[in-house]
PDB file of N, CA and C in Angstrom:
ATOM      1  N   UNK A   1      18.906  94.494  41.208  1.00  0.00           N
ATOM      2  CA  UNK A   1      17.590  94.642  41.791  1.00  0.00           C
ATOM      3  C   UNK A   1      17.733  95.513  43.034  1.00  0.00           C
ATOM      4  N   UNK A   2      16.158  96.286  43.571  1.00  0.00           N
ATOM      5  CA  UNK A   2      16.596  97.458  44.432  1.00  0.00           C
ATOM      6  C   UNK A   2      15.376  96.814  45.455  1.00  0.00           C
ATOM      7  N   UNK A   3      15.575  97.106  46.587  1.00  0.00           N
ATOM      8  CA  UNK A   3      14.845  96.931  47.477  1.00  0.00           C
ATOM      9  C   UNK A   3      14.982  98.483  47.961  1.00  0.00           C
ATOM     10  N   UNK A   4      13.416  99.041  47.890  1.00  0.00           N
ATOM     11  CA  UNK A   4      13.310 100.577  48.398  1.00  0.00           C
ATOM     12  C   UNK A   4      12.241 100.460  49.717  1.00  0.00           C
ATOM     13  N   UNK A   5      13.015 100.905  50.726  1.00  0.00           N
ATOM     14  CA  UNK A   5      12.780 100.721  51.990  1.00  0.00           C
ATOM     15  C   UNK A   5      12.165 102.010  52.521  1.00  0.00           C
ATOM     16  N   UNK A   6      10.699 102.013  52.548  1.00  0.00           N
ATOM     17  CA  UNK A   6      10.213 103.471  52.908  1.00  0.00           C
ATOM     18  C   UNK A   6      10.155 103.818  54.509  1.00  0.00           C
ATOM     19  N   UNK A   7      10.403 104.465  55.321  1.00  0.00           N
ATOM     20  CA  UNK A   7      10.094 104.616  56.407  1.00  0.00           C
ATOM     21  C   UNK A   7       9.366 106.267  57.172  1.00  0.00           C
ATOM     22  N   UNK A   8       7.634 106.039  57.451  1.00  0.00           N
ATOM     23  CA  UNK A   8       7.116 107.576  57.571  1.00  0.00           C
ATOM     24  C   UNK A   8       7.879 108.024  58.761  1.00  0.00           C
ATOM     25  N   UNK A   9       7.938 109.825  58.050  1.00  0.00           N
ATOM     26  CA  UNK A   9       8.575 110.497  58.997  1.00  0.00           C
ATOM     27  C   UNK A   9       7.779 111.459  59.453  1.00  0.00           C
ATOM     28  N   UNK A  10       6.392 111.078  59.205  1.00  0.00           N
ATOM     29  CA  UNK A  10       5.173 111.984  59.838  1.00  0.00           C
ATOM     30  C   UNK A  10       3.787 111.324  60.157  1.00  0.00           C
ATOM     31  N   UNK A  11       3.157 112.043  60.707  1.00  0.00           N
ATOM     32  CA  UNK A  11       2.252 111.045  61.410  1.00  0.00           C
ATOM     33  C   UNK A  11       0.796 110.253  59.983  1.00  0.00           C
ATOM     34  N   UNK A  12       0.570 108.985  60.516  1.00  0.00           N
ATOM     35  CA  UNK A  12       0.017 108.108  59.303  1.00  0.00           C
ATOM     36  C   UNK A  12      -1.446 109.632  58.471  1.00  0.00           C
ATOM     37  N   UNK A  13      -1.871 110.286  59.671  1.00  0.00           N
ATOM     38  CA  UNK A  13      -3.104 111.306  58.460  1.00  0.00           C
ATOM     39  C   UNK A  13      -2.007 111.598  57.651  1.00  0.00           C
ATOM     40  N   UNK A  14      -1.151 112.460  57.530  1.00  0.00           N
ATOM     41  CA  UNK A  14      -0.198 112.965  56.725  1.00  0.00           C
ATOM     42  C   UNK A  14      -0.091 112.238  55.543  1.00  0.00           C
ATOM     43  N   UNK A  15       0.245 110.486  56.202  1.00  0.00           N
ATOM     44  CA  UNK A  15       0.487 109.801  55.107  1.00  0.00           C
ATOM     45  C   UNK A  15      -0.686 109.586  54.424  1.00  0.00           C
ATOM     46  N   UNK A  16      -1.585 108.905  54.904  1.00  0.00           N
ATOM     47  CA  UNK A  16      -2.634 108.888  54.019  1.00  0.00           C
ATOM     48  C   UNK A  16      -3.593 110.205  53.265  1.00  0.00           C
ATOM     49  N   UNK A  17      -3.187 111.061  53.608  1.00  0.00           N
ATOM     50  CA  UNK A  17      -3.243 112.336  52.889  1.00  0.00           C
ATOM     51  C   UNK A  17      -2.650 112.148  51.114  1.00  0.00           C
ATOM     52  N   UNK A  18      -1.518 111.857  51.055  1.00  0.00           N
ATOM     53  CA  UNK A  18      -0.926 111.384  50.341  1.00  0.00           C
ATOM     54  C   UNK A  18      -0.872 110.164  49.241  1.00  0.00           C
ATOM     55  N   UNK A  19      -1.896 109.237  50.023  1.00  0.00           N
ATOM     56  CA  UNK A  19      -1.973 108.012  49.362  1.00  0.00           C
ATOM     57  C   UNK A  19      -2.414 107.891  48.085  1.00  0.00           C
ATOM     58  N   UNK A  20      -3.153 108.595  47.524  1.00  0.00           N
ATOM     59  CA  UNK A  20      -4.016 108.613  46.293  1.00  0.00           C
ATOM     60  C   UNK A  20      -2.963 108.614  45.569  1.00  0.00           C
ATOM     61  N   UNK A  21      -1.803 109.643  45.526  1.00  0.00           N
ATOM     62  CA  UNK A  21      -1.090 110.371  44.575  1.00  0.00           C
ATOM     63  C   UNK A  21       0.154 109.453  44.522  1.00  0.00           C
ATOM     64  N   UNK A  22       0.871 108.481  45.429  1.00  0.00           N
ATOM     65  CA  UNK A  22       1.266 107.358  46.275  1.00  0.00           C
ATOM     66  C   UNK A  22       0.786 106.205  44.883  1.00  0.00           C
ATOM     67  N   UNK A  23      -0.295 105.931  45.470  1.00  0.00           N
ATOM     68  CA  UNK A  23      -0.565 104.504  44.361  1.00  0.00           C
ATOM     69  C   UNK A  23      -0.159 104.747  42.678  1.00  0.00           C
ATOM     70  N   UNK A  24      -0.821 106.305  42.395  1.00  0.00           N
ATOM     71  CA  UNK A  24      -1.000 106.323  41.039  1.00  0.00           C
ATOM     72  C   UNK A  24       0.633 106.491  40.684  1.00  0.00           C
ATOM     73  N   UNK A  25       1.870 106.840  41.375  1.00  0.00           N
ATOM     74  CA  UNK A  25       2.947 106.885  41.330  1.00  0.00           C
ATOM     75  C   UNK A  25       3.329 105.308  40.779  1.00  0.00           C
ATOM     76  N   UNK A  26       3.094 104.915  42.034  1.00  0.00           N
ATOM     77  CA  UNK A  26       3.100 102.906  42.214  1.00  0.00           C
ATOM     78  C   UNK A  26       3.081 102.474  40.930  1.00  0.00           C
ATOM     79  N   UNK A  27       1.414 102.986  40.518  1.00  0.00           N
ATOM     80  CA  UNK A  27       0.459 102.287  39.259  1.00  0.00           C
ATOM     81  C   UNK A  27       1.985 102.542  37.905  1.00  0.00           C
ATOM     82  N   UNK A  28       2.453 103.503  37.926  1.00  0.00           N
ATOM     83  CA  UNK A  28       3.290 104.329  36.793  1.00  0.00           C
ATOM     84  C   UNK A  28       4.188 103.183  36.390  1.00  0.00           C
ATOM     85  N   UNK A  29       4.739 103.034  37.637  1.00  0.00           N
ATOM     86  CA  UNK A  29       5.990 101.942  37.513  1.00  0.00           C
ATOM     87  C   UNK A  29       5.944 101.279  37.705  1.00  0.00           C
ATOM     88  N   UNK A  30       4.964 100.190  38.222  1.00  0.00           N
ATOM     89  CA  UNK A  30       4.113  98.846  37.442  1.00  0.00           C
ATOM     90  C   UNK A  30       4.274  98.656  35.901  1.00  0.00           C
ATOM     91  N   UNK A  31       3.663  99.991  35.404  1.00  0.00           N
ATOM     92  CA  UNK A  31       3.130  99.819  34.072  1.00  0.00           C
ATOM     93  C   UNK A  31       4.396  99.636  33.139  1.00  0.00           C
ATOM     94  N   UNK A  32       5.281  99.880  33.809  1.00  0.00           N
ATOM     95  CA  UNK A  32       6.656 100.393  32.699  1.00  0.00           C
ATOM     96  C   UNK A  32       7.374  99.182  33.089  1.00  0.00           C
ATOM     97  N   UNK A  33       6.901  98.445  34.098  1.00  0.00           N
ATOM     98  CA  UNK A  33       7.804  97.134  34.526  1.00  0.00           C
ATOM     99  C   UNK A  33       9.108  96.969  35.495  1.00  0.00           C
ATOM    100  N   UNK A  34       9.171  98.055  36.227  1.00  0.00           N
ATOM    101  CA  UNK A  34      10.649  98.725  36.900  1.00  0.00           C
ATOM    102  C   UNK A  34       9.796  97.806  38.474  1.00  0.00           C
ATOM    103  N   UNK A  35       8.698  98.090  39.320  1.00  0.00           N
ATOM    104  CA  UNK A  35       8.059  97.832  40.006  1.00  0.00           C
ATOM    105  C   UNK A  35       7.612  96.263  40.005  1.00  0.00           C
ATOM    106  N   UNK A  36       8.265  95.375  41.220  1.00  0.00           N
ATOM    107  CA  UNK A  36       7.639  94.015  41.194  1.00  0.00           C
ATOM    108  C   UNK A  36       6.450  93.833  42.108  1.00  0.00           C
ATOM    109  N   UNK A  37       6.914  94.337  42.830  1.00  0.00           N
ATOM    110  CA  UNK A  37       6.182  93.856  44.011  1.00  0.00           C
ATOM    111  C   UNK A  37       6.443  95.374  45.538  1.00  0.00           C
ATOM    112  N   UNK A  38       5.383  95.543  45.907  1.00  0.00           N
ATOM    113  CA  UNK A  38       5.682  96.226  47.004  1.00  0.00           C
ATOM    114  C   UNK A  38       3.872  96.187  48.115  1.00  0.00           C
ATOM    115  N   UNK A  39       4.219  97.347  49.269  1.00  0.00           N
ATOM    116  CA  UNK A  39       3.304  96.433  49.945  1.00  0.00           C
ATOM    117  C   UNK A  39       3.839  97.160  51.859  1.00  0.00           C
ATOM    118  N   UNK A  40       2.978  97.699  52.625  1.00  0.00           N
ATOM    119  CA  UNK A  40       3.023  98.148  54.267  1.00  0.00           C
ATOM    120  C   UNK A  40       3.874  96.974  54.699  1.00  0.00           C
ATOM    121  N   UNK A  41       4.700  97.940  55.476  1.00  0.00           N
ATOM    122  CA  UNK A  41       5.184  96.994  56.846  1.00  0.00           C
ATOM    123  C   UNK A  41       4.648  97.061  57.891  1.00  0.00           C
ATOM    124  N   UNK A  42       4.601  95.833  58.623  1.00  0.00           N
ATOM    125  CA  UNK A  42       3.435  95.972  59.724  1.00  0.00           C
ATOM    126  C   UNK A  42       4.698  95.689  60.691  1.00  0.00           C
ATOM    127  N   UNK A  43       4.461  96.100  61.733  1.00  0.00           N
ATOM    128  CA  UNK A  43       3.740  97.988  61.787  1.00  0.00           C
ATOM    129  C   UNK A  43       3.807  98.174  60.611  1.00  0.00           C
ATOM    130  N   UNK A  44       2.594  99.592  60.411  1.00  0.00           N
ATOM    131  CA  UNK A  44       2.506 100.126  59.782  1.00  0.00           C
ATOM    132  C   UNK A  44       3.253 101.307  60.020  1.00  0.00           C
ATOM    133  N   UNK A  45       4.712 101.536  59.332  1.00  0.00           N
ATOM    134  CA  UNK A  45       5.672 102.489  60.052  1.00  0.00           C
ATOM    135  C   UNK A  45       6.502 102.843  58.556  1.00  0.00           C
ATOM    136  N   UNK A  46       6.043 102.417  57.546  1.00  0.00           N
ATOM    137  CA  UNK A  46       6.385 102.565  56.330  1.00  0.00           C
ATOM    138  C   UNK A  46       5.719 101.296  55.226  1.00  0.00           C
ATOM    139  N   UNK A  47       7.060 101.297  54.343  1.00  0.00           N
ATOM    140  CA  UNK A  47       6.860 100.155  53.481  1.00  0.00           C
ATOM    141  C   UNK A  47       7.792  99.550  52.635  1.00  0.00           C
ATOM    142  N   UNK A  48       7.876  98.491  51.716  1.00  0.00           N
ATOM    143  CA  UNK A  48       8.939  98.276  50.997  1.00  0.00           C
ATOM    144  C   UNK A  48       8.491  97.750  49.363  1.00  0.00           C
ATOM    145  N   UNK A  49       9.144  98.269  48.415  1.00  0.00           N
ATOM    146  CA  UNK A  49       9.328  98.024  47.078  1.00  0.00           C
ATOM    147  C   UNK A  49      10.429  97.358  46.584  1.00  0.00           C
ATOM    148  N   UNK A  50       9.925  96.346  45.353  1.00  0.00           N
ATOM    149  CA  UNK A  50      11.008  95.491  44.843  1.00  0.00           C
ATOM    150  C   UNK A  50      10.838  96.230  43.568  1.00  0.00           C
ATOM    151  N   UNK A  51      12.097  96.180  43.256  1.00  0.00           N
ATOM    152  CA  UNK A  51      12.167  97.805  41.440  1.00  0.00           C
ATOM    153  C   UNK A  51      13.530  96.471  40.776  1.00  0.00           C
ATOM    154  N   UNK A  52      13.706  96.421  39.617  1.00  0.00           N
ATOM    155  CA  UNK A  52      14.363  95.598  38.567  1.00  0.00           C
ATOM    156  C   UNK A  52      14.399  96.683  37.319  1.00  0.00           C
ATOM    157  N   UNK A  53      15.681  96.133  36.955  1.00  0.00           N
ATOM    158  CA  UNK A  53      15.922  96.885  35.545  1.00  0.00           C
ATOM    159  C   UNK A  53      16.243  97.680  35.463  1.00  0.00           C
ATOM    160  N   UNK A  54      16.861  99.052  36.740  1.00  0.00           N
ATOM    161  CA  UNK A  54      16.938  99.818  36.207  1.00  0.00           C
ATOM    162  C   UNK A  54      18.873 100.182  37.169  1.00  0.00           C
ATOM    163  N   UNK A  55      19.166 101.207  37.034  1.00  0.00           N
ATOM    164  CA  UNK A  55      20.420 101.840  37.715  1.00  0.00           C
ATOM    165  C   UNK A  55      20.200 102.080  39.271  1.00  0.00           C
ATOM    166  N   UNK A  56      21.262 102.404  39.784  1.00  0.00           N
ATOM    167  CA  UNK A  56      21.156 103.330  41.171  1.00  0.00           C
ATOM    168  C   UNK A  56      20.634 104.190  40.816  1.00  0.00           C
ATOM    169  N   UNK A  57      21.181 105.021  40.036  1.00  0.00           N
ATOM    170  CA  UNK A  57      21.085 106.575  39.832  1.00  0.00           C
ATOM    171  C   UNK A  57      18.911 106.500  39.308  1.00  0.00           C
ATOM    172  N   UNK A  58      18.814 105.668  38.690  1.00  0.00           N
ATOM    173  CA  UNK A  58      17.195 105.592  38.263  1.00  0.00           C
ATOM    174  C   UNK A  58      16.821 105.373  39.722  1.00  0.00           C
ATOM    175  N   UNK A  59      16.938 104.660  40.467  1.00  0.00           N
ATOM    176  CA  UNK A  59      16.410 104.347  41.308  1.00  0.00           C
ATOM    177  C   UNK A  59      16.202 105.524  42.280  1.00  0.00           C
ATOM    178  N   UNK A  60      17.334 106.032  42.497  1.00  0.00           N
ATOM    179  CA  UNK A  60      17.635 107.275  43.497  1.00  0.00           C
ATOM    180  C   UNK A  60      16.195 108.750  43.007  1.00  0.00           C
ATOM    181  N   UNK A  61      16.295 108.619  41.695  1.00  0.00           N
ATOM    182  CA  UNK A  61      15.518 109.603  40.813  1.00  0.00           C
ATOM    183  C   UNK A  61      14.233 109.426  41.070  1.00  0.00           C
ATOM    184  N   UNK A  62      14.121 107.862  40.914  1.00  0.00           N
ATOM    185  CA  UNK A  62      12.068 107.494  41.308  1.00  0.00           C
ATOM    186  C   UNK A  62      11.694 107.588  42.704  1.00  0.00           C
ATOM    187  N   UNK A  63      12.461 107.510  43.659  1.00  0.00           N
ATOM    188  CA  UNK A  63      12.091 107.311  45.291  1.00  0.00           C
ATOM    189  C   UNK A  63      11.910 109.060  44.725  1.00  0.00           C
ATOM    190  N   UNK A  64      12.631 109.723  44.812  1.00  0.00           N
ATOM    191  CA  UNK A  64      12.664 111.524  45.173  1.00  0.00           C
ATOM    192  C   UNK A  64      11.449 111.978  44.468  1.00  0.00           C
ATOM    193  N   UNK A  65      10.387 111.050  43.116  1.00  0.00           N
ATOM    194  CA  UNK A  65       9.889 111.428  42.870  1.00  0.00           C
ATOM    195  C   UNK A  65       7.700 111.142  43.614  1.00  0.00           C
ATOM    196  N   UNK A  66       8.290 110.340  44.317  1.00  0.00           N
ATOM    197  CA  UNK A  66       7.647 109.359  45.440  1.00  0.00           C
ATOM    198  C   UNK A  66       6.685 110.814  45.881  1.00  0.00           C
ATOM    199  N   UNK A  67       5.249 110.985  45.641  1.00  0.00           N
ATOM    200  CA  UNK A  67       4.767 112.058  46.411  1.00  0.00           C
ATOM    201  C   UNK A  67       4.665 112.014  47.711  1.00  0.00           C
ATOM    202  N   UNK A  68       4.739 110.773  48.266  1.00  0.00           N
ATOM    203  CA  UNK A  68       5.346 110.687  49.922  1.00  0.00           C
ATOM    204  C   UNK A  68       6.436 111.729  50.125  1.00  0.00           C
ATOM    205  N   UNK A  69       7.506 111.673  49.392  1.00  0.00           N
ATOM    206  CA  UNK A  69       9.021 112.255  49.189  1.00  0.00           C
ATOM    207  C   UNK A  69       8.836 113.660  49.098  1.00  0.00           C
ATOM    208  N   UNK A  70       7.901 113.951  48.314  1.00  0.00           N
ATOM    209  CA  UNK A  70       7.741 115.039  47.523  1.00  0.00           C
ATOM    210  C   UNK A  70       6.620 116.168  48.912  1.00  0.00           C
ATOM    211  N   UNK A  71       5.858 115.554  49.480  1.00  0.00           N
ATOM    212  CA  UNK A  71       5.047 116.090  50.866  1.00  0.00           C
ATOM    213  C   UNK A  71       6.191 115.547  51.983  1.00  0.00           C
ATOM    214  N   UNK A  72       7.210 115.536  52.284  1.00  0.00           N
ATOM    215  CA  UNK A  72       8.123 115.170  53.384  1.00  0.00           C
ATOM    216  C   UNK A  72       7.592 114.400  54.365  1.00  0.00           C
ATOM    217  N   UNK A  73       6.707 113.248  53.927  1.00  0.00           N
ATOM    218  CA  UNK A  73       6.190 112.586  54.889  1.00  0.00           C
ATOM    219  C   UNK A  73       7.017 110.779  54.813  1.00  0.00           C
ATOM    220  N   UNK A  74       8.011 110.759  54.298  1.00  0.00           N
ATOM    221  CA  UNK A  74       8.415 109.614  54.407  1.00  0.00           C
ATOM    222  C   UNK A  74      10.027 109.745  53.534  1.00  0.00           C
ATOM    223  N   UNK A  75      11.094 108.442  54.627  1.00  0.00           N
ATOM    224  CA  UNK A  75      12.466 108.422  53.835  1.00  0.00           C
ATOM    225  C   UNK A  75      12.530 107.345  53.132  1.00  0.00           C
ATOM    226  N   UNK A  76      13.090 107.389  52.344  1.00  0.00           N
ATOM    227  CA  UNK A  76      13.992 105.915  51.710  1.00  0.00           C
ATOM    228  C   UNK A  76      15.470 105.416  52.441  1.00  0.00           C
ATOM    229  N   UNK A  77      15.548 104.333  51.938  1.00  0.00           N
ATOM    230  CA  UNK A  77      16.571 103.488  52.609  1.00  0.00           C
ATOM    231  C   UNK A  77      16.583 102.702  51.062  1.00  0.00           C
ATOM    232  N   UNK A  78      17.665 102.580  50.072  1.00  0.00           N
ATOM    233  CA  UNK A  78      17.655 101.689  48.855  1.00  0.00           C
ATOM    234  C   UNK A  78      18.877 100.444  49.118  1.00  0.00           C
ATOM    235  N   UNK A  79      18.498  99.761  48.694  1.00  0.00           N
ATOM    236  CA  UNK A  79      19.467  98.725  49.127  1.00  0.00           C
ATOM    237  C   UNK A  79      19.408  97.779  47.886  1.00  0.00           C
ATOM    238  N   UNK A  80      20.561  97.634  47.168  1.00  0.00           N
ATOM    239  CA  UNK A  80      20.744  97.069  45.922  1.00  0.00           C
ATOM    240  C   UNK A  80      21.550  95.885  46.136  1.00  0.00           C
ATOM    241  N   UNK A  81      21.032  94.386  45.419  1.00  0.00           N
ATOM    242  CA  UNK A  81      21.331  93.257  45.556  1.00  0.00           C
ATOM    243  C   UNK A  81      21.256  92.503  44.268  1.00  0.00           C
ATOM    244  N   UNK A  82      22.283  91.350  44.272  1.00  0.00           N
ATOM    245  CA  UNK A  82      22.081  90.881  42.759  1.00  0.00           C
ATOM    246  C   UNK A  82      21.142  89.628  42.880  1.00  0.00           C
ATOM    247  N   UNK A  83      20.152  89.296  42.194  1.00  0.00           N
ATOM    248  CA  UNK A  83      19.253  88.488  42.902  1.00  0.00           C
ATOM    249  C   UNK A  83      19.495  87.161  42.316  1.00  0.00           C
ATOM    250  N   UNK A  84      20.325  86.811  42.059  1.00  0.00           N
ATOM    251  CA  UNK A  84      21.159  85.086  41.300  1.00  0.00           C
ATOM    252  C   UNK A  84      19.969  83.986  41.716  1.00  0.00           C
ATOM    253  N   UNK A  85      19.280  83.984  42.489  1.00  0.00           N
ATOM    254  CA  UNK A  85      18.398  82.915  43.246  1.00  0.00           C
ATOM    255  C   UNK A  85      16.632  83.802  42.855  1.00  0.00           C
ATOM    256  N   UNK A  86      15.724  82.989  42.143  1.00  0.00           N
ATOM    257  CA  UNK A  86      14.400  83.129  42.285  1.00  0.00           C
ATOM    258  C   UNK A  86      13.643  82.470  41.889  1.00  0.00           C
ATOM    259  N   UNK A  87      11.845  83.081  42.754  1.00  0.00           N
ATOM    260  CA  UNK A  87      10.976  81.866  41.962  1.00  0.00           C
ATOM    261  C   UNK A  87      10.731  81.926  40.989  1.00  0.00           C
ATOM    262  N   UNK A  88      10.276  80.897  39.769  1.00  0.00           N
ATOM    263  CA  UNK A  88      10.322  80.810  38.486  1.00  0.00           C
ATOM    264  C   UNK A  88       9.343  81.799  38.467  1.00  0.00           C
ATOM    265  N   UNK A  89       8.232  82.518  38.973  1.00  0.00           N
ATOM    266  CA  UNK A  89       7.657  83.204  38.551  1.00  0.00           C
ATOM    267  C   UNK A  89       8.396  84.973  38.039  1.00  0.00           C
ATOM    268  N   UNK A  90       9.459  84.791  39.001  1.00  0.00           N
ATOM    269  CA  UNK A  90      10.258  85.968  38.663  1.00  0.00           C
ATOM    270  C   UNK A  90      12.083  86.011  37.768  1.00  0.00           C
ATOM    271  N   UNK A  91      11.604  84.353  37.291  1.00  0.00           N
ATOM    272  CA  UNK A  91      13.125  84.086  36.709  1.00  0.00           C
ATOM    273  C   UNK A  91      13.304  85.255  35.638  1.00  0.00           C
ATOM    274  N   UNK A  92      12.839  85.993  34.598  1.00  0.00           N
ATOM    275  CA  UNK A  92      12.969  87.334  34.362  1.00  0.00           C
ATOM    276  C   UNK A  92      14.063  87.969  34.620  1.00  0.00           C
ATOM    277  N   UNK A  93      13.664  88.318  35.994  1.00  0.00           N
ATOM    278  CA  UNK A  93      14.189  89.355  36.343  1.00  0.00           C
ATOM    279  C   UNK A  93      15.761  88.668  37.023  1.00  0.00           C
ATOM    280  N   UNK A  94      16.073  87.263  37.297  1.00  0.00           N
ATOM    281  CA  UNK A  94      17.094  86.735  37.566  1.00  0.00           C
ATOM    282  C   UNK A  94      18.093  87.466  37.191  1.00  0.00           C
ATOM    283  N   UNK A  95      19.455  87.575  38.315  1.00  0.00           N
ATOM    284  CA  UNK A  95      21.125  88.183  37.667  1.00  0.00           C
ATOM    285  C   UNK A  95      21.836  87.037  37.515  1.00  0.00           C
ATOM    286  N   UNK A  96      23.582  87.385  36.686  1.00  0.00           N
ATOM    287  CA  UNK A  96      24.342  86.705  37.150  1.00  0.00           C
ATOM    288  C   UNK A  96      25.127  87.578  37.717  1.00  0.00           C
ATOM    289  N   UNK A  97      26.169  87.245  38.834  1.00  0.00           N
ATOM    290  CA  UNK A  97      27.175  87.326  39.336  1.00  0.00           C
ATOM    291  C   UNK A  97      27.932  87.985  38.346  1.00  0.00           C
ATOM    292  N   UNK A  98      28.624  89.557  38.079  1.00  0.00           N
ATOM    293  CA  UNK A  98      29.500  89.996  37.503  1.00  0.00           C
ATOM    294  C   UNK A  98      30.936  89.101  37.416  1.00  0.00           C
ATOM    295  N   UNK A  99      31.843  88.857  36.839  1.00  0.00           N
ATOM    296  CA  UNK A  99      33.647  87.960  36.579  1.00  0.00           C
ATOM    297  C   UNK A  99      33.983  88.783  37.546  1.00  0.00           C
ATOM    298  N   UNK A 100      34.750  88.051  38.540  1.00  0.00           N
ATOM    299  CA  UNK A 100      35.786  88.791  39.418  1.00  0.00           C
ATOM    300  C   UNK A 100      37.192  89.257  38.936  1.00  0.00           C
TER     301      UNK A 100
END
């Protein structure tokens, strides 16, 4: 599981300039199931996405395709975790622990 950590690197018109094209991105990978949950950090100084199912390398590919990313108005920060612990609403998407 990926936790994609957005942070704007231009001022919020910029961003919300952007937003339309932003959600329907969002909406994409909802639909395909990669997207759990995401949502502003307050501050409002970015934001963060929960993504399942897929690789680094997928992951790395969908942030760059981020029209935030794509208008240079915001970075990523990805941070990948195995999520062994959740609420039953997201047991799904539950890992195990790779054999040492």
């Amino acid at each position: 599981m990926f936790v994609m950590e957005l942070t704007y690197t231009a001022p919020l018109e910029a961003v919300d300039a952007q937003m339309d094209a932003h959600v329907a991105w969002l909406d994409r990978y909802y639909a395909s199931g990669v997207f759990l949950a995401s949502g502003r950090k307050v501050p409002r100084e970015g934001g963060v996405i929960l993504a399942a199912g897929i690789s680094r390398a997928e992951a790395e590919k969908i942030t760059a395709e981020d029209p935030f990313v794509v208008a240079g108005v915001c970075a990523y920060r990805i941070t990948e975790f195995i999520a062994t612990k959740t609420s039953a609403e997201l047991a799904a998407v539950r890992e195990v622990l790779p054999a040492s």
